[in-house]
N, C-alpha and C. Protein backbone atom coordinates (compact mmCIF):
# COMPACT_ATOMS: atom_id res chain seq x y z
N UNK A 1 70.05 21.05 197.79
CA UNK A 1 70.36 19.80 197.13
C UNK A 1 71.60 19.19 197.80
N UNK A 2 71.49 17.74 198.27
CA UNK A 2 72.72 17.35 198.45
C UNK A 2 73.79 17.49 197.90
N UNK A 3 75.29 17.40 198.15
CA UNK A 3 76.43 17.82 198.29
C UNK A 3 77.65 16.12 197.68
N UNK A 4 77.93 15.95 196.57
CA UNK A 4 79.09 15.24 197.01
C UNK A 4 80.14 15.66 197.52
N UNK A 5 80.47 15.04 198.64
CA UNK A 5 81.76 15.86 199.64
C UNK A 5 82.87 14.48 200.51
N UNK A 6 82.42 13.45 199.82
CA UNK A 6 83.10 11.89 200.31
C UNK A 6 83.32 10.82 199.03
N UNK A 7 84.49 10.49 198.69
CA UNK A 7 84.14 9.82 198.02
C UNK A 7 85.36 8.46 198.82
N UNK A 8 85.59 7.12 198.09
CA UNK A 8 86.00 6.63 198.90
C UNK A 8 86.98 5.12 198.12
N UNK A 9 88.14 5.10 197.87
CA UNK A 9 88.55 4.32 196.98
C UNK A 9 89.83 3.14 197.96
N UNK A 10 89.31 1.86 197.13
CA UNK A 10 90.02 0.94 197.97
C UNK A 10 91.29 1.07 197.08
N UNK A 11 92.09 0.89 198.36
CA UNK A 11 93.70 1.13 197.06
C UNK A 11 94.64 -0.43 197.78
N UNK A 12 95.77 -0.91 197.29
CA UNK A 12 96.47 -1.75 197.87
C UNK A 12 97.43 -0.83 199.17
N UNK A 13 97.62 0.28 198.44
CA UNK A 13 98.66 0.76 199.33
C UNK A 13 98.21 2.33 199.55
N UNK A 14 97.54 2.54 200.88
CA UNK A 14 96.91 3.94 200.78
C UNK A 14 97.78 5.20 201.02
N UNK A 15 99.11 4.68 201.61
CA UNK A 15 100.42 5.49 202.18
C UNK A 15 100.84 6.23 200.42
N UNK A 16 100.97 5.02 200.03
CA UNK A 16 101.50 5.19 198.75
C UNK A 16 100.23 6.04 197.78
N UNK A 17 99.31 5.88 197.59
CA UNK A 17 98.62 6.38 196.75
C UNK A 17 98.46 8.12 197.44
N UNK A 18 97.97 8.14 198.67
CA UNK A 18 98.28 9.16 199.52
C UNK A 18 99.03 10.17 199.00
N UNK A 19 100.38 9.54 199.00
CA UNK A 19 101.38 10.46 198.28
C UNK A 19 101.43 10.85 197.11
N UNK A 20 101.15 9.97 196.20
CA UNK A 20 100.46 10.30 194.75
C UNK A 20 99.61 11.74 194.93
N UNK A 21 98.60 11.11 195.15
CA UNK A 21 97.24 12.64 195.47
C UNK A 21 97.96 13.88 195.72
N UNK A 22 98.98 13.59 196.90
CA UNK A 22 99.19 14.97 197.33
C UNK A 22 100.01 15.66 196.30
N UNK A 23 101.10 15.16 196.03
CA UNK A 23 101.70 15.60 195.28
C UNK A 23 101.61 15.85 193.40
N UNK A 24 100.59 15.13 193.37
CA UNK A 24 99.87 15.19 191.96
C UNK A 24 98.83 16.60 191.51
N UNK A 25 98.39 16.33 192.71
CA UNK A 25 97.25 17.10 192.67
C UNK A 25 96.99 18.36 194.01
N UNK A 26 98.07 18.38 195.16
CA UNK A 26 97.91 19.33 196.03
C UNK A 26 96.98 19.00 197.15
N UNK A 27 96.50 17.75 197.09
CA UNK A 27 95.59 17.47 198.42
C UNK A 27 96.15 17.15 199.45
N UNK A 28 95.06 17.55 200.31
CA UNK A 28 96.08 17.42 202.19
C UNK A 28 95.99 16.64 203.04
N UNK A 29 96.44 16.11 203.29
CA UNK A 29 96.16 14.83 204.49
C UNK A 29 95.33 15.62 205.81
N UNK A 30 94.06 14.82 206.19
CA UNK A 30 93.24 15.21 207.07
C UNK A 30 93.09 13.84 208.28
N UNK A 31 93.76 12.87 208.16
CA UNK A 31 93.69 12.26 209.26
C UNK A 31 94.18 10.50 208.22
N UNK A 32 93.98 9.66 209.11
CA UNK A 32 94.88 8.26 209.11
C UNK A 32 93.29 7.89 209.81
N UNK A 33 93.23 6.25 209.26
CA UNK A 33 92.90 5.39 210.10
C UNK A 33 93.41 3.74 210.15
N UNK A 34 92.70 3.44 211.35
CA UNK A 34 93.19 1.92 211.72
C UNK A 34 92.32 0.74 212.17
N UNK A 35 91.08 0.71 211.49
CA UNK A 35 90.42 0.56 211.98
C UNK A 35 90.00 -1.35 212.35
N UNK A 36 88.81 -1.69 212.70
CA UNK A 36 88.92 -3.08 212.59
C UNK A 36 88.84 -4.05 211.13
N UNK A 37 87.81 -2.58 210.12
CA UNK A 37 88.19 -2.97 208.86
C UNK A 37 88.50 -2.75 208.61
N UNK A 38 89.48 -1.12 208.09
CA UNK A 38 90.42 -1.24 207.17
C UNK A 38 91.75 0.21 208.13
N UNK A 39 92.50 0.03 206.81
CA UNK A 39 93.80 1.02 207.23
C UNK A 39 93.66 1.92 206.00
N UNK A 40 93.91 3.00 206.26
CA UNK A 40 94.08 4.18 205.55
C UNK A 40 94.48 5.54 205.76
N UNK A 41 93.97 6.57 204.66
CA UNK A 41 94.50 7.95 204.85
C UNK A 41 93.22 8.34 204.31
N UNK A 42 93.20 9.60 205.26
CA UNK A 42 92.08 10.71 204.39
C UNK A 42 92.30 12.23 203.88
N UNK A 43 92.25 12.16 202.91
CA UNK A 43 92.78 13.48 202.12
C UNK A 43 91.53 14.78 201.70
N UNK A 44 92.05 15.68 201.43
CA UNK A 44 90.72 16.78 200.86
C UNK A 44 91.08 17.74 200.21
N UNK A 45 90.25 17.95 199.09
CA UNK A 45 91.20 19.67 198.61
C UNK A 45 90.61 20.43 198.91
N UNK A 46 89.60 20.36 200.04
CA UNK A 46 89.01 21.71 200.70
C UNK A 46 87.80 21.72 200.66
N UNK A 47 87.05 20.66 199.70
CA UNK A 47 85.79 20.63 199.32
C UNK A 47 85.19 19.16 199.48
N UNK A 48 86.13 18.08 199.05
CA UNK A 48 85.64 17.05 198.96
C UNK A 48 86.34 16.09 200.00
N UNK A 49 86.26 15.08 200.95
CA UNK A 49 86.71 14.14 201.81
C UNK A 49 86.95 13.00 200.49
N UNK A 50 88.38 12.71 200.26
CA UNK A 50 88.86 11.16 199.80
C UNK A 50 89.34 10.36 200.80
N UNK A 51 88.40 8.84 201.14
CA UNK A 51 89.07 8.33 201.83
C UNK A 51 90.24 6.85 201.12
N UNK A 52 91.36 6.77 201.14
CA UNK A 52 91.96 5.60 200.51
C UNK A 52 92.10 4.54 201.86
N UNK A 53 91.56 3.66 201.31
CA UNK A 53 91.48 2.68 202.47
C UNK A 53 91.93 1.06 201.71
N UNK A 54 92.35 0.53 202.44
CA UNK A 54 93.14 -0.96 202.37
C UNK A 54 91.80 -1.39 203.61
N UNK A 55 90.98 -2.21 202.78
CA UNK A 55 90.16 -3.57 203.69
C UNK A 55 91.44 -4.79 204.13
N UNK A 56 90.52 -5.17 205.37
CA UNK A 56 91.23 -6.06 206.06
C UNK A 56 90.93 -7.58 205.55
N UNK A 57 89.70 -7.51 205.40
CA UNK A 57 89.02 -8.74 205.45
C UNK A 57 87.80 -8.40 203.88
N UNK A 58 87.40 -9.82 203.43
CA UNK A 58 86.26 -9.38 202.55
C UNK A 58 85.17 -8.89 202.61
N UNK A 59 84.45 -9.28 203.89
CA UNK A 59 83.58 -9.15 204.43
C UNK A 59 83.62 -7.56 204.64
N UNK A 60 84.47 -6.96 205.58
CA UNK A 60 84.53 -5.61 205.49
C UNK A 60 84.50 -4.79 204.81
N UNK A 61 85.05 -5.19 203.19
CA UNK A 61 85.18 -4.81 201.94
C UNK A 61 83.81 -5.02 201.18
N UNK A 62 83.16 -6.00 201.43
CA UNK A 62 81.43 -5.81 200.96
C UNK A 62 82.04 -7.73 200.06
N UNK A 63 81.06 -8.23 200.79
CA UNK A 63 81.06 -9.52 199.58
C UNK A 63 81.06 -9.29 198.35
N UNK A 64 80.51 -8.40 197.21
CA UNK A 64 80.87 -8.22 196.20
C UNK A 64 82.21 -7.93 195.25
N UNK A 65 83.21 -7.54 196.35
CA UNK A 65 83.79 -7.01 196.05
C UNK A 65 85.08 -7.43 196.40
N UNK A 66 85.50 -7.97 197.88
CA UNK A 66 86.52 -8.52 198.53
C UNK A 66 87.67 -7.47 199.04
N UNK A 67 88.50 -7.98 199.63
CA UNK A 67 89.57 -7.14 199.98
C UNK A 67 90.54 -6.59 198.96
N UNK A 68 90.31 -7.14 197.86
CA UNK A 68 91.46 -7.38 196.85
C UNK A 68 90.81 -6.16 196.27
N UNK A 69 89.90 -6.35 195.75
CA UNK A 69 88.92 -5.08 194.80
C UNK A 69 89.70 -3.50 195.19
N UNK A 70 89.77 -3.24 193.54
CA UNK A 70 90.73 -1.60 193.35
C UNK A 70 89.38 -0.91 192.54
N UNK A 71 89.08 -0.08 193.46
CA UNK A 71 88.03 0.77 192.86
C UNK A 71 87.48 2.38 193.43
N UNK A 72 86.71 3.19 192.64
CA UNK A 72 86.26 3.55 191.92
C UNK A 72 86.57 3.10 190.25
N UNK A 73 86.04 3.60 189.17
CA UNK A 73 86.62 3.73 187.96
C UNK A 73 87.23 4.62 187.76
N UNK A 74 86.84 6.29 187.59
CA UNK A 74 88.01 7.16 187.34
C UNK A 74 87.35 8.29 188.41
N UNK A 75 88.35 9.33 188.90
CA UNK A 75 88.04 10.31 189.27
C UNK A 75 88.34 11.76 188.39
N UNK A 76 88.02 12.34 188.68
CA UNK A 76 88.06 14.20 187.67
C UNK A 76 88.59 15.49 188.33
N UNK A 77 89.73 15.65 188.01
CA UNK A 77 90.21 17.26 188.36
C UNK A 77 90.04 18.15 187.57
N UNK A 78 89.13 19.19 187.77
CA UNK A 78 89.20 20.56 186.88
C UNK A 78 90.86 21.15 187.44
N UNK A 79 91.03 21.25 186.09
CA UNK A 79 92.86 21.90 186.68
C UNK A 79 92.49 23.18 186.22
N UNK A 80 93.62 24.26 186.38
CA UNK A 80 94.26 25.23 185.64
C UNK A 80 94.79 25.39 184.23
N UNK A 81 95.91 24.46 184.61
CA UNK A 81 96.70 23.90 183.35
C UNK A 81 96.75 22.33 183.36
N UNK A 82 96.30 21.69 181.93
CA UNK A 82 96.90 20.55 182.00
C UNK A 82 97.88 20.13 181.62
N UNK A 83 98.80 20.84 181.09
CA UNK A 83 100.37 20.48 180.92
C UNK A 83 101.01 20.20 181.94
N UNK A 84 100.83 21.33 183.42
CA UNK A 84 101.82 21.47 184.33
C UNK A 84 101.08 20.20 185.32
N UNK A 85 99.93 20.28 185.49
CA UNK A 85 99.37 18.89 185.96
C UNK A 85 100.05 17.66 185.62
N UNK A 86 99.99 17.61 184.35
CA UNK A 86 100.44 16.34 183.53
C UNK A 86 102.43 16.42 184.20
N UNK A 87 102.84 17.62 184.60
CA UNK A 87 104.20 17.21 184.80
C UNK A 87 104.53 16.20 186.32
N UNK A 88 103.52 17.23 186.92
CA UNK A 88 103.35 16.64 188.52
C UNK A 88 103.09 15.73 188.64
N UNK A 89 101.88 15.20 187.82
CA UNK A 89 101.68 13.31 187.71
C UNK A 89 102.48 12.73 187.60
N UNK A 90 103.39 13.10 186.55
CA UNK A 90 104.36 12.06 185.88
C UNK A 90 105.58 12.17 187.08
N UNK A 91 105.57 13.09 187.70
CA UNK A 91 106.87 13.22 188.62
C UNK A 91 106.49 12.05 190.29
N UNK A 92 104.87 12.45 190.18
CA UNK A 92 104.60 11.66 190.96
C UNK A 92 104.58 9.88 191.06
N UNK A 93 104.63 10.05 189.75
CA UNK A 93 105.14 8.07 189.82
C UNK A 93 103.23 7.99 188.80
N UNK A 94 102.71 9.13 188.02
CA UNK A 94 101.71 8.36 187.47
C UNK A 94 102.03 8.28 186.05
N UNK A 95 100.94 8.05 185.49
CA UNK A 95 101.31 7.57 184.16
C UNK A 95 100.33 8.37 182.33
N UNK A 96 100.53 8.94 181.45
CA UNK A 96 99.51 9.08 180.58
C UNK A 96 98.98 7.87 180.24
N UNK A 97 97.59 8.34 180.00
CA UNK A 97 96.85 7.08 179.17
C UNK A 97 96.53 7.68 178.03
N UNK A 98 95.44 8.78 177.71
CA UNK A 98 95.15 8.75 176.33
C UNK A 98 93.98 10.44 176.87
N UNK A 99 93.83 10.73 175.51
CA UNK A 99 93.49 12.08 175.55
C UNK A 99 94.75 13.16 175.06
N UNK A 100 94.04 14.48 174.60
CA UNK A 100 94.84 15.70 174.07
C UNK A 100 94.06 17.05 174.75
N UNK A 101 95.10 17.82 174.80
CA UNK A 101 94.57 19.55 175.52
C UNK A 101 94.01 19.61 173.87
N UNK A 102 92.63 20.33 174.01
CA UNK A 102 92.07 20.89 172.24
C UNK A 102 92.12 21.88 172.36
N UNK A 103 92.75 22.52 170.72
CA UNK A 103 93.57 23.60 170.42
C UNK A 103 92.78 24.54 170.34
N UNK A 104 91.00 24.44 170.51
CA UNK A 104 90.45 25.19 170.75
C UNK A 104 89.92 25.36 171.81
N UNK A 105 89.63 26.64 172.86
CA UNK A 105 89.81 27.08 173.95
C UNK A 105 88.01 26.27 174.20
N UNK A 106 86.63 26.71 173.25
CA UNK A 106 85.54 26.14 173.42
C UNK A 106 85.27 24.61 172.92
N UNK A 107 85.81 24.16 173.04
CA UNK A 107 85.90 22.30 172.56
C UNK A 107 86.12 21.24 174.22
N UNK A 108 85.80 20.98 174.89
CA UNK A 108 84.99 20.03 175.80
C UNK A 108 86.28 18.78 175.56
N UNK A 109 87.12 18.67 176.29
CA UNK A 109 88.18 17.62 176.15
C UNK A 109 88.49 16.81 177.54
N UNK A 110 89.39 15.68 177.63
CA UNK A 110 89.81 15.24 179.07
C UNK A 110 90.96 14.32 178.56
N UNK A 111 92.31 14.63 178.99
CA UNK A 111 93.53 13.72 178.90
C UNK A 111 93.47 12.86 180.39
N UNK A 112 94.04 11.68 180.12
CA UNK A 112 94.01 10.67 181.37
C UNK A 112 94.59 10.51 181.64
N UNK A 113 95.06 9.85 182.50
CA UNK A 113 96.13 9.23 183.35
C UNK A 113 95.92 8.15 184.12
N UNK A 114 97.12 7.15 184.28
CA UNK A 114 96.88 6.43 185.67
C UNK A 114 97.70 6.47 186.59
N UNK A 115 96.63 6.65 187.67
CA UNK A 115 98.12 6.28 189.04
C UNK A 115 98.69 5.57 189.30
N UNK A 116 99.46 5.49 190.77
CA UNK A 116 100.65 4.42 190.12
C UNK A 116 99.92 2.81 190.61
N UNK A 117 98.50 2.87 191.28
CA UNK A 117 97.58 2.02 191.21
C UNK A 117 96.73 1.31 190.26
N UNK A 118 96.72 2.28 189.18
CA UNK A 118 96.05 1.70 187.64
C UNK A 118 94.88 2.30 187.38
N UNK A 119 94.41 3.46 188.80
CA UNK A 119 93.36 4.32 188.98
C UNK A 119 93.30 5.03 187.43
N UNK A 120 92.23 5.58 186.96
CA UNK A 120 92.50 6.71 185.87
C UNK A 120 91.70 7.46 186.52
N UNK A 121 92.15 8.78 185.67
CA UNK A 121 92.24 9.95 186.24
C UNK A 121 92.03 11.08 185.02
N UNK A 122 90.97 11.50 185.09
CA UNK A 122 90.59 12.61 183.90
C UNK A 122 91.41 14.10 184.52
N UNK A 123 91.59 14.54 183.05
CA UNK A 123 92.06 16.34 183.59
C UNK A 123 91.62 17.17 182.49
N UNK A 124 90.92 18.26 182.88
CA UNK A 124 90.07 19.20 182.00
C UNK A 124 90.73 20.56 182.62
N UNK A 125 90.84 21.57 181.75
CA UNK A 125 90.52 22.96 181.70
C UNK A 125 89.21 23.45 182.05
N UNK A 126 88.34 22.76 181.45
CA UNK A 126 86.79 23.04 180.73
C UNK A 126 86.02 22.68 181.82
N UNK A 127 86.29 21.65 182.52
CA UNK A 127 85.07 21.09 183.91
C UNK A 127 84.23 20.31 182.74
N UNK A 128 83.63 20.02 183.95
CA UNK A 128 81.72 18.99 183.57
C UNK A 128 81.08 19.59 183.60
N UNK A 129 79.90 18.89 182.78
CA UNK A 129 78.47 19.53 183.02
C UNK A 129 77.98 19.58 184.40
N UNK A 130 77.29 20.75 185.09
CA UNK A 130 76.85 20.76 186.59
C UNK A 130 77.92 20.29 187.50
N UNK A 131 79.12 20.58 186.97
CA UNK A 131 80.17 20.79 188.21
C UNK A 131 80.87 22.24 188.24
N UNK A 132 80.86 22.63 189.76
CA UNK A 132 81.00 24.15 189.88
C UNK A 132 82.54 24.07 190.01
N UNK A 133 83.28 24.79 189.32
CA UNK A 133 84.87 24.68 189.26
C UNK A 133 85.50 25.77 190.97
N UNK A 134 84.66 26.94 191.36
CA UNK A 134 84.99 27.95 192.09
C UNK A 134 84.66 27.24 193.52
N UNK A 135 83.58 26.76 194.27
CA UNK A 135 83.51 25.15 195.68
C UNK A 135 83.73 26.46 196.45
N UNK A 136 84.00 26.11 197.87
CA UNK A 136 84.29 27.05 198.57
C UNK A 136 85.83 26.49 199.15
N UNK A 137 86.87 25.49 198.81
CA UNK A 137 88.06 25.32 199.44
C UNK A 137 88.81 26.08 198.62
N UNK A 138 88.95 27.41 198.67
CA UNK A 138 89.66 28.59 197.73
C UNK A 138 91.39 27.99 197.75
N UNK A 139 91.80 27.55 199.14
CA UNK A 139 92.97 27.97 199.41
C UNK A 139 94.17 26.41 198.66
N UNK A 140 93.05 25.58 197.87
CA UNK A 140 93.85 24.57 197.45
C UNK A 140 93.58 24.71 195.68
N UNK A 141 94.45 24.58 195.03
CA UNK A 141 94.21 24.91 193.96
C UNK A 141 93.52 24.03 192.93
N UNK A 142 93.56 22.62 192.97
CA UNK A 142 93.27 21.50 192.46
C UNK A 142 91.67 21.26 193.17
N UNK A 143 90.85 20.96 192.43
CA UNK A 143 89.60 20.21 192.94
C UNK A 143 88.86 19.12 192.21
N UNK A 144 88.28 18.25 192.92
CA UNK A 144 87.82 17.06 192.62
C UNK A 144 86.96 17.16 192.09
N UNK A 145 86.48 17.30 190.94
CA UNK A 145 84.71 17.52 190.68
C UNK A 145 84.07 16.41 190.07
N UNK A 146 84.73 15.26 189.44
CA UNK A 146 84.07 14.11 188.56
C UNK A 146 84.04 12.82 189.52
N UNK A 147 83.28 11.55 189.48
CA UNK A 147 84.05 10.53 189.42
C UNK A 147 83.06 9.45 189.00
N UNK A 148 83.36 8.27 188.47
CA UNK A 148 82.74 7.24 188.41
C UNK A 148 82.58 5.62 188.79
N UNK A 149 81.85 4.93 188.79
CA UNK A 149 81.77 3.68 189.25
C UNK A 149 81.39 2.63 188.25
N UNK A 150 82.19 1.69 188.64
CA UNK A 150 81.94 0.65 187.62
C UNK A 150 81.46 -0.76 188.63
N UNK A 151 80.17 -1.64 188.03
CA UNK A 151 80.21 -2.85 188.37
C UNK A 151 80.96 -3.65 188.15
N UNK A 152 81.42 -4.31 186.67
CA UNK A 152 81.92 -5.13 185.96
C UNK A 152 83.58 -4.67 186.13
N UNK A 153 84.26 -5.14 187.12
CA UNK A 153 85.66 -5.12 187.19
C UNK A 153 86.55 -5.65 186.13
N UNK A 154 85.84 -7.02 185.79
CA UNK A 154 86.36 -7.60 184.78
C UNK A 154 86.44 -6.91 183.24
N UNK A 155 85.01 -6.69 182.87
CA UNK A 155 84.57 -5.78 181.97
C UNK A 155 85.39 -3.92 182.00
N UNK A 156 85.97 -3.75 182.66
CA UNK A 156 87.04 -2.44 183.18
C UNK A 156 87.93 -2.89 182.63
N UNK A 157 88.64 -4.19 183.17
CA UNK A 157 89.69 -3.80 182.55
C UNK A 157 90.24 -3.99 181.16
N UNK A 158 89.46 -4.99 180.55
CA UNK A 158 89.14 -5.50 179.29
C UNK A 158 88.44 -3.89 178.22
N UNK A 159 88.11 -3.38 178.72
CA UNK A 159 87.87 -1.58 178.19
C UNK A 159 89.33 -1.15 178.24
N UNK A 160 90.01 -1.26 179.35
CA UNK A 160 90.71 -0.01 179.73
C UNK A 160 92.18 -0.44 179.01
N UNK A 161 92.16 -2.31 178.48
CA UNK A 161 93.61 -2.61 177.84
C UNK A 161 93.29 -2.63 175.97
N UNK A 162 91.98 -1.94 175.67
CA UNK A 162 91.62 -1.77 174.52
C UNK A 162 92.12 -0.38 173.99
């Protein structure tokens, strides 16, 4: 069965978000680009390729969407702990949004966050359904296992200031 192993988010500032990731979450910088459409960084926690990329132009960015467009909707870390996560975010320049750790160990939960982009960002103990928490990038501790997409940008954010 195919593999998600790329995922790929337009950011304003990919240097900056870059640094977020790494230090939020332990991911590693795997290369830079410069390209004719866009500028960016590419990061991984061993399992999955994130590319953060700044479009140049709209066109490059997909007519739907433009250069301006900040997207995915949210991405998902199965953590360890989400307390000590939650410290690293916040040290990293991100932010809580909403969610609680549940006081019971079998109860299915996700606290959020945003980056310092406005990205959100789920964090579980527990994982997803049909996401494998163990991957084979052993040697990074953080892994990517969720994420989602939204059409309605407008409709996002009008959710997300509710």
């Amino acid at each position: 069965m195919p593999k998600l192993r790329h995922i790929a988010l337009s950011v304003p500032d990919p240097w900056k978000a870059a640094e977020f990731y790494m230090q939020a979450f332990g991911m590693k910088k795997v290369g830079e680009t410069d390209s004719t459409l866009a500028r960016g960084v590419y990061l991984s926690d061993g399992v999955i390729n994130m590319a953060l990329l700044n479009y140049k132009t709209d066109e490059a960015a997909g007519e739907d969407r433009g250069r301006d467009f900040v997207g995915l909707h949210h991405l998902g870390f199965w953590v360890d702990d989400v307390e000590e996560t939650r410290k690293r975010i916040e040290a990293a320049g991100g932010t809580y949004w909403m969610g609680e750790v549940a006081s019971m160990s079998n109860i299915f939960y996700e606290v959020k966050f945003r980056d310092p982009h406005g990205m959100i960002i789920d964090t579980t103990a527990h994982g997803w359904g049909g996401a494998s928490k163990d991957g084979t990038g052993q040697d990074v501790k953080v892994k990517l296992r969720h994420e989602g997409l939204v059409a309605d940008r407008a409709g996002l954010a009008e959710t997300a200031e509710k």
